[in-house]
C-alpha atoms as a PDB file:
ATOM      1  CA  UNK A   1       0.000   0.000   0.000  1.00  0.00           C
ATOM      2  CA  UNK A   2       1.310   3.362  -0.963  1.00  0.00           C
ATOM      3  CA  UNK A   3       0.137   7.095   0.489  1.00  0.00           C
ATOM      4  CA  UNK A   4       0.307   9.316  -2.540  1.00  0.00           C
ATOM      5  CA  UNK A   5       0.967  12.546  -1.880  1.00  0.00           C
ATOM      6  CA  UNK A   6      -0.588  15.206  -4.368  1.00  0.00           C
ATOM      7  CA  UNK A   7       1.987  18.385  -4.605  1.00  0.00           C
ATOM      8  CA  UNK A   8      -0.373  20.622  -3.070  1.00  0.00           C
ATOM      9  CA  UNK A   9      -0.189  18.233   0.334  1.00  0.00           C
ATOM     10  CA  UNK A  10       3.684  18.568   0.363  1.00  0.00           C
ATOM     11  CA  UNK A  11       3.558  21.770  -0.139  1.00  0.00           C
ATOM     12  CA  UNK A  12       0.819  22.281   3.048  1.00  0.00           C
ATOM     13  CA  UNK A  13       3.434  19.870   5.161  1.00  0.00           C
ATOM     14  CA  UNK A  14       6.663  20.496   3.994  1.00  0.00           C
ATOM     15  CA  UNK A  15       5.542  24.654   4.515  1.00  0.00           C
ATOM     16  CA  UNK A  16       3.530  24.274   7.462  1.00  0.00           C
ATOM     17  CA  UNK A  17       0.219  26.122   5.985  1.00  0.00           C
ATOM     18  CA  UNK A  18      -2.093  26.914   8.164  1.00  0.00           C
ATOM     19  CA  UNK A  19      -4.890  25.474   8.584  1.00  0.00           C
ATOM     20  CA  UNK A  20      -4.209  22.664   6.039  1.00  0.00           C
ATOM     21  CA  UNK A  21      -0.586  21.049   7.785  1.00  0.00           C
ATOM     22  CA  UNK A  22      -2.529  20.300  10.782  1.00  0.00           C
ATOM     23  CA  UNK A  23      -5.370  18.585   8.704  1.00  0.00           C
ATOM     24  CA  UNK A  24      -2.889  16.521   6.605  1.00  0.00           C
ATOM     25  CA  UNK A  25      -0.772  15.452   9.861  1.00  0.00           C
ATOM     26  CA  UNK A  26      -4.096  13.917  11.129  1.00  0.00           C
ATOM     27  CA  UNK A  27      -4.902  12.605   8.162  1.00  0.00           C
ATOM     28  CA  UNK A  28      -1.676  10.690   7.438  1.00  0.00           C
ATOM     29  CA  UNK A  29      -1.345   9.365  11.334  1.00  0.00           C
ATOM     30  CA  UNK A  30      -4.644   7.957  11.054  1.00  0.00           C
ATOM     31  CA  UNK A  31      -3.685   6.326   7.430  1.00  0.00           C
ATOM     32  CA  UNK A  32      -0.695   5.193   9.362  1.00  0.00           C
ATOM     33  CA  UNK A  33      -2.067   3.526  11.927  1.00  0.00           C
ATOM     34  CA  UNK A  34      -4.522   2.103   9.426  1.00  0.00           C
ATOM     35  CA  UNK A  35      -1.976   0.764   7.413  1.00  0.00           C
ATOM     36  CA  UNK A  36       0.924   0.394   8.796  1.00  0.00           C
ATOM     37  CA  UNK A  37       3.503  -0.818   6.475  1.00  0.00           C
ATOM     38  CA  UNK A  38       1.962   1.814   3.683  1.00  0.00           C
ATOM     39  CA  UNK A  39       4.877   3.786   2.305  1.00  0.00           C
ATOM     40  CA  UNK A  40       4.814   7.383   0.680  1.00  0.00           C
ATOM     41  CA  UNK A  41       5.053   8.088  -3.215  1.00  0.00           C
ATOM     42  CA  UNK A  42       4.974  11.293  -5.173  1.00  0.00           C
ATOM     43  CA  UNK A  43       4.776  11.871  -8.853  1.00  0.00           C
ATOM     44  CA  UNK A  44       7.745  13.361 -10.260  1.00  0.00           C
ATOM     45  CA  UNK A  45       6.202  16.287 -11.098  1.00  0.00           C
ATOM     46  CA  UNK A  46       5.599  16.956  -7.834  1.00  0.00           C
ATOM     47  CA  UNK A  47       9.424  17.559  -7.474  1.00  0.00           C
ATOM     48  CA  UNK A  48       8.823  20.892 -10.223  1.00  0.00           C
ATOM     49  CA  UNK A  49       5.581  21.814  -8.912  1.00  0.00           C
ATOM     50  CA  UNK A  50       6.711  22.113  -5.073  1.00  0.00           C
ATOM     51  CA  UNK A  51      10.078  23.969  -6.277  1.00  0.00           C
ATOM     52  CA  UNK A  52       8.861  26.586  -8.245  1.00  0.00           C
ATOM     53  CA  UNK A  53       7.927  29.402  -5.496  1.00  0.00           C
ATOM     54  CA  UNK A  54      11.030  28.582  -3.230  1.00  0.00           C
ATOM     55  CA  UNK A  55      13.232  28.982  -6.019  1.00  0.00           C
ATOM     56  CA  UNK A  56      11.672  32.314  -7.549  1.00  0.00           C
ATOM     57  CA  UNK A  57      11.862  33.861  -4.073  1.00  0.00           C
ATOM     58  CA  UNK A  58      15.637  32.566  -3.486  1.00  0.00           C
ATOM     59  CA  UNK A  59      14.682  30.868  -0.526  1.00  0.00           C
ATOM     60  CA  UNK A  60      17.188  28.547  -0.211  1.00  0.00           C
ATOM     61  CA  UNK A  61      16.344  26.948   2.798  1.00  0.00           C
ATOM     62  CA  UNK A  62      12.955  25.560   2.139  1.00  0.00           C
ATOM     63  CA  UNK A  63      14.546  24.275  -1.347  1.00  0.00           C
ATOM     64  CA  UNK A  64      16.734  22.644   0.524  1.00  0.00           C
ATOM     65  CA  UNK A  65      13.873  21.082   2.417  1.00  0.00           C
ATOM     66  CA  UNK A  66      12.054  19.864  -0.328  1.00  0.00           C
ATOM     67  CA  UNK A  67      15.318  18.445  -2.301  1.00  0.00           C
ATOM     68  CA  UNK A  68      16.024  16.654   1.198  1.00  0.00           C
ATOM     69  CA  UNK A  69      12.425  15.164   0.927  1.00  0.00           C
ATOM     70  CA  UNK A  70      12.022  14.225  -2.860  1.00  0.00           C
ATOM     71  CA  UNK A  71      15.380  12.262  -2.022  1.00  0.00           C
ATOM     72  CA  UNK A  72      14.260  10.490   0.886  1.00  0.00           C
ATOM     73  CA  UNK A  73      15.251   6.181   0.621  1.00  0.00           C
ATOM     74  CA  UNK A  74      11.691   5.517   1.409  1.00  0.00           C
ATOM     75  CA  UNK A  75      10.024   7.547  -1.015  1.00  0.00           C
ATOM     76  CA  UNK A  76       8.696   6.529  -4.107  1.00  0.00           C
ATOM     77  CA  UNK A  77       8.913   9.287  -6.863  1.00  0.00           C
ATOM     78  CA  UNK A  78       6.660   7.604  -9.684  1.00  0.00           C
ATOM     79  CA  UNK A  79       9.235   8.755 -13.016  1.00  0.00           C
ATOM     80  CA  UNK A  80       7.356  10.280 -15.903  1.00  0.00           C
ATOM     81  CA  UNK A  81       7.681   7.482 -18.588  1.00  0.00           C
ATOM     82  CA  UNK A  82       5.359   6.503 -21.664  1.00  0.00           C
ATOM     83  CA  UNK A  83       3.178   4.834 -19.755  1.00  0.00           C
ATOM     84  CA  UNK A  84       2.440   7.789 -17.183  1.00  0.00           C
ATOM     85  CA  UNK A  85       2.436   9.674 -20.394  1.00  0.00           C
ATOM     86  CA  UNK A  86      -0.182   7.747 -22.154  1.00  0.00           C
ATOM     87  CA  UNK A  87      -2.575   7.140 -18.971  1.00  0.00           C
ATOM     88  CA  UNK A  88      -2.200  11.175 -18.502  1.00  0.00           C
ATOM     89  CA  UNK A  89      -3.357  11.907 -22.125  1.00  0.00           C
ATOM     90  CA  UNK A  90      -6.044   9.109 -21.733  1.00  0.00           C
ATOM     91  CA  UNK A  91      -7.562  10.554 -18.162  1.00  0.00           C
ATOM     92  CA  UNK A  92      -7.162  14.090 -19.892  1.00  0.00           C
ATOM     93  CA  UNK A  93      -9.254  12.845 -22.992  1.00  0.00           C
ATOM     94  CA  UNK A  94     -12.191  11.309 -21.251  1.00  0.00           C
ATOM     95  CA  UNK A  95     -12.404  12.804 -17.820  1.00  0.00           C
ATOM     96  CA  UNK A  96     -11.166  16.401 -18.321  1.00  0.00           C
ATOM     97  CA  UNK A  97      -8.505  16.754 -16.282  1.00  0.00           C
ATOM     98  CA  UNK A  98      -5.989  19.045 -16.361  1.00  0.00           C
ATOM     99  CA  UNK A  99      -2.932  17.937 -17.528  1.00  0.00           C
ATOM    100  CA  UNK A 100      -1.288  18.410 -14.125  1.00  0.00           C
ATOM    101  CA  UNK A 101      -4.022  16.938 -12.486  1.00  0.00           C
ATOM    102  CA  UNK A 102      -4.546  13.997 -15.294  1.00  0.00           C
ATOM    103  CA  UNK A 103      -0.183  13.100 -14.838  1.00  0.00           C
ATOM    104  CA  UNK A 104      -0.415  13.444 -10.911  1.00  0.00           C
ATOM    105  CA  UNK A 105      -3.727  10.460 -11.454  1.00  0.00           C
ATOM    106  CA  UNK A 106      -1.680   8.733 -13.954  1.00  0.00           C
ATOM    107  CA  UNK A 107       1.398   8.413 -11.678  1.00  0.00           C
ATOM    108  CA  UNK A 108      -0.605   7.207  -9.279  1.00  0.00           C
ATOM    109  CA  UNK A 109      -2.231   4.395 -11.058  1.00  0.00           C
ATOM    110  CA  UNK A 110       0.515   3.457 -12.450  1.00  0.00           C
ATOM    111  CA  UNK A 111       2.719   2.183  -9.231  1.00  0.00           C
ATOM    112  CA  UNK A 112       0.850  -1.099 -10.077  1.00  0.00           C
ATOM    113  CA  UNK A 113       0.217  -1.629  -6.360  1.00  0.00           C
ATOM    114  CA  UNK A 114      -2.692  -0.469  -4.114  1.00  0.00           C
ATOM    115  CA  UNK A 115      -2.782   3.125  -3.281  1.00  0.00           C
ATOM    116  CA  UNK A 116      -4.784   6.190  -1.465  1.00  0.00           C
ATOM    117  CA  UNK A 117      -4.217   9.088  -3.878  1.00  0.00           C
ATOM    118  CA  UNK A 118      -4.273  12.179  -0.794  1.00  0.00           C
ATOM    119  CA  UNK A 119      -5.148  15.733  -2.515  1.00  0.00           C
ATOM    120  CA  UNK A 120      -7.347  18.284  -1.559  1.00  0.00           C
ATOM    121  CA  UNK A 121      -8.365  19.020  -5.333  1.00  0.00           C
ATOM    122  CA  UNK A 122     -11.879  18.153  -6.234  1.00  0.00           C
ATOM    123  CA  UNK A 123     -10.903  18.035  -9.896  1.00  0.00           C
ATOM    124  CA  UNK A 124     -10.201  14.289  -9.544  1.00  0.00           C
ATOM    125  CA  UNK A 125     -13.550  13.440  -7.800  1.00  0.00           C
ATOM    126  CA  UNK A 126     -14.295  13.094 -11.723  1.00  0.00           C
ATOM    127  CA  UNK A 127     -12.489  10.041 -12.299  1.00  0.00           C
ATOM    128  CA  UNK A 128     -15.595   7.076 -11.161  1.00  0.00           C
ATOM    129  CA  UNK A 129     -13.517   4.198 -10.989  1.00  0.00           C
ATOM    130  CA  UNK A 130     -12.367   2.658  -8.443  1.00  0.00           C
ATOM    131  CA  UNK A 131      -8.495   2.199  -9.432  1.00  0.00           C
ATOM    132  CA  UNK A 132      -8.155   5.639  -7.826  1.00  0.00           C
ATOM    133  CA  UNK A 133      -8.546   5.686  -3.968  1.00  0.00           C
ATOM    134  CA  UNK A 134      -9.174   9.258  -3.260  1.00  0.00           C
ATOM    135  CA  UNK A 135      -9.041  11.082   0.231  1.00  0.00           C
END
C-alpha cells in the first residue's frame, strides 16, 4: 500500500500552511495507523511543482527542504515514462482533467500496487472508478 501525496499536500506539510498542515498530519497518522507498512510516493512532477515558489523567491532553505524530501530512501517518486504519459493523455481525454491533475492520477495508477491518492483538489472526484482511492 502506498500514500500518494498530491503536490499541493507537500507543499501544506513540507511549509507548514495553516490550517491545512494540521489537517494533513491527522490525516496521514490515522492512514498510518490504518496501514501500517503503507509507504509514501509522489509523482515526479511533484518535485517541479513544489520547487517553483522557493526557487523564484531565493529561498534557499525551504529548497533545501524539499530536495532533502524528494530524495528520501523511502520515497517513491513515480518517473514520468510513456506509460504515465499515455494514462495522462487518456484521463485528460475522457475525464477532463488538467494535464497536471490527469499526470499526478496517472502516476498514481501506475505504481501497479494499491494506493490512497491524498489531494485536496476536487478536480479528480471526476475520475468514477475505483483504481483511484481518493481522500
Amino acid at each position: 500500500m502506498k500514500l500518494f501525496l498530491d503536490a499541493c499536500v507537500l507543499i501544506y506539510r513540507l511549509e507548514e500552511v495553516h490550517p491545512w498542515n494540521a489537517r494533513v498530519a491527522e490525516l496521514l497518522h490515522g492512514l498510518r495507523l490504518e496501514h501500517p507498512d503503507a509507504g509514501l510516493a509522489v509523482s515526479r512532477l511533484s518535485q517541479l511543482e513544489c520547487r517553483i515558489k522557493p526557487m523564484r523567491d531565493g529561498n534557499q532553505a525551504r529548497l533545501e527542504r524539499y530536495d532533502a524530501f524528494f530524495a528520501s530512501p523511502d520515497l517513491r517518486v513515480v518517473e514520468l515514462d510513456a506509460h504515465v504519459i499515455e494514462g495522462a493523455t487518456r484521463l485528460r481525454a475522457y475525464y477532463g482533467l488538467r494535464t497536471p491533475d490527469a499526470i499526478q492520477a496517472a502516476s498514481c495508477l501506475s505504481m501497479g500496487e494499491p494506493a490512497i491518492f491524498i489531494s485536496n483538489d476536487r478536480a479528480f472526484e471526476r475520475l468514477p472508478f475505483a483504481g483511484l482511492r481518493l481522500i
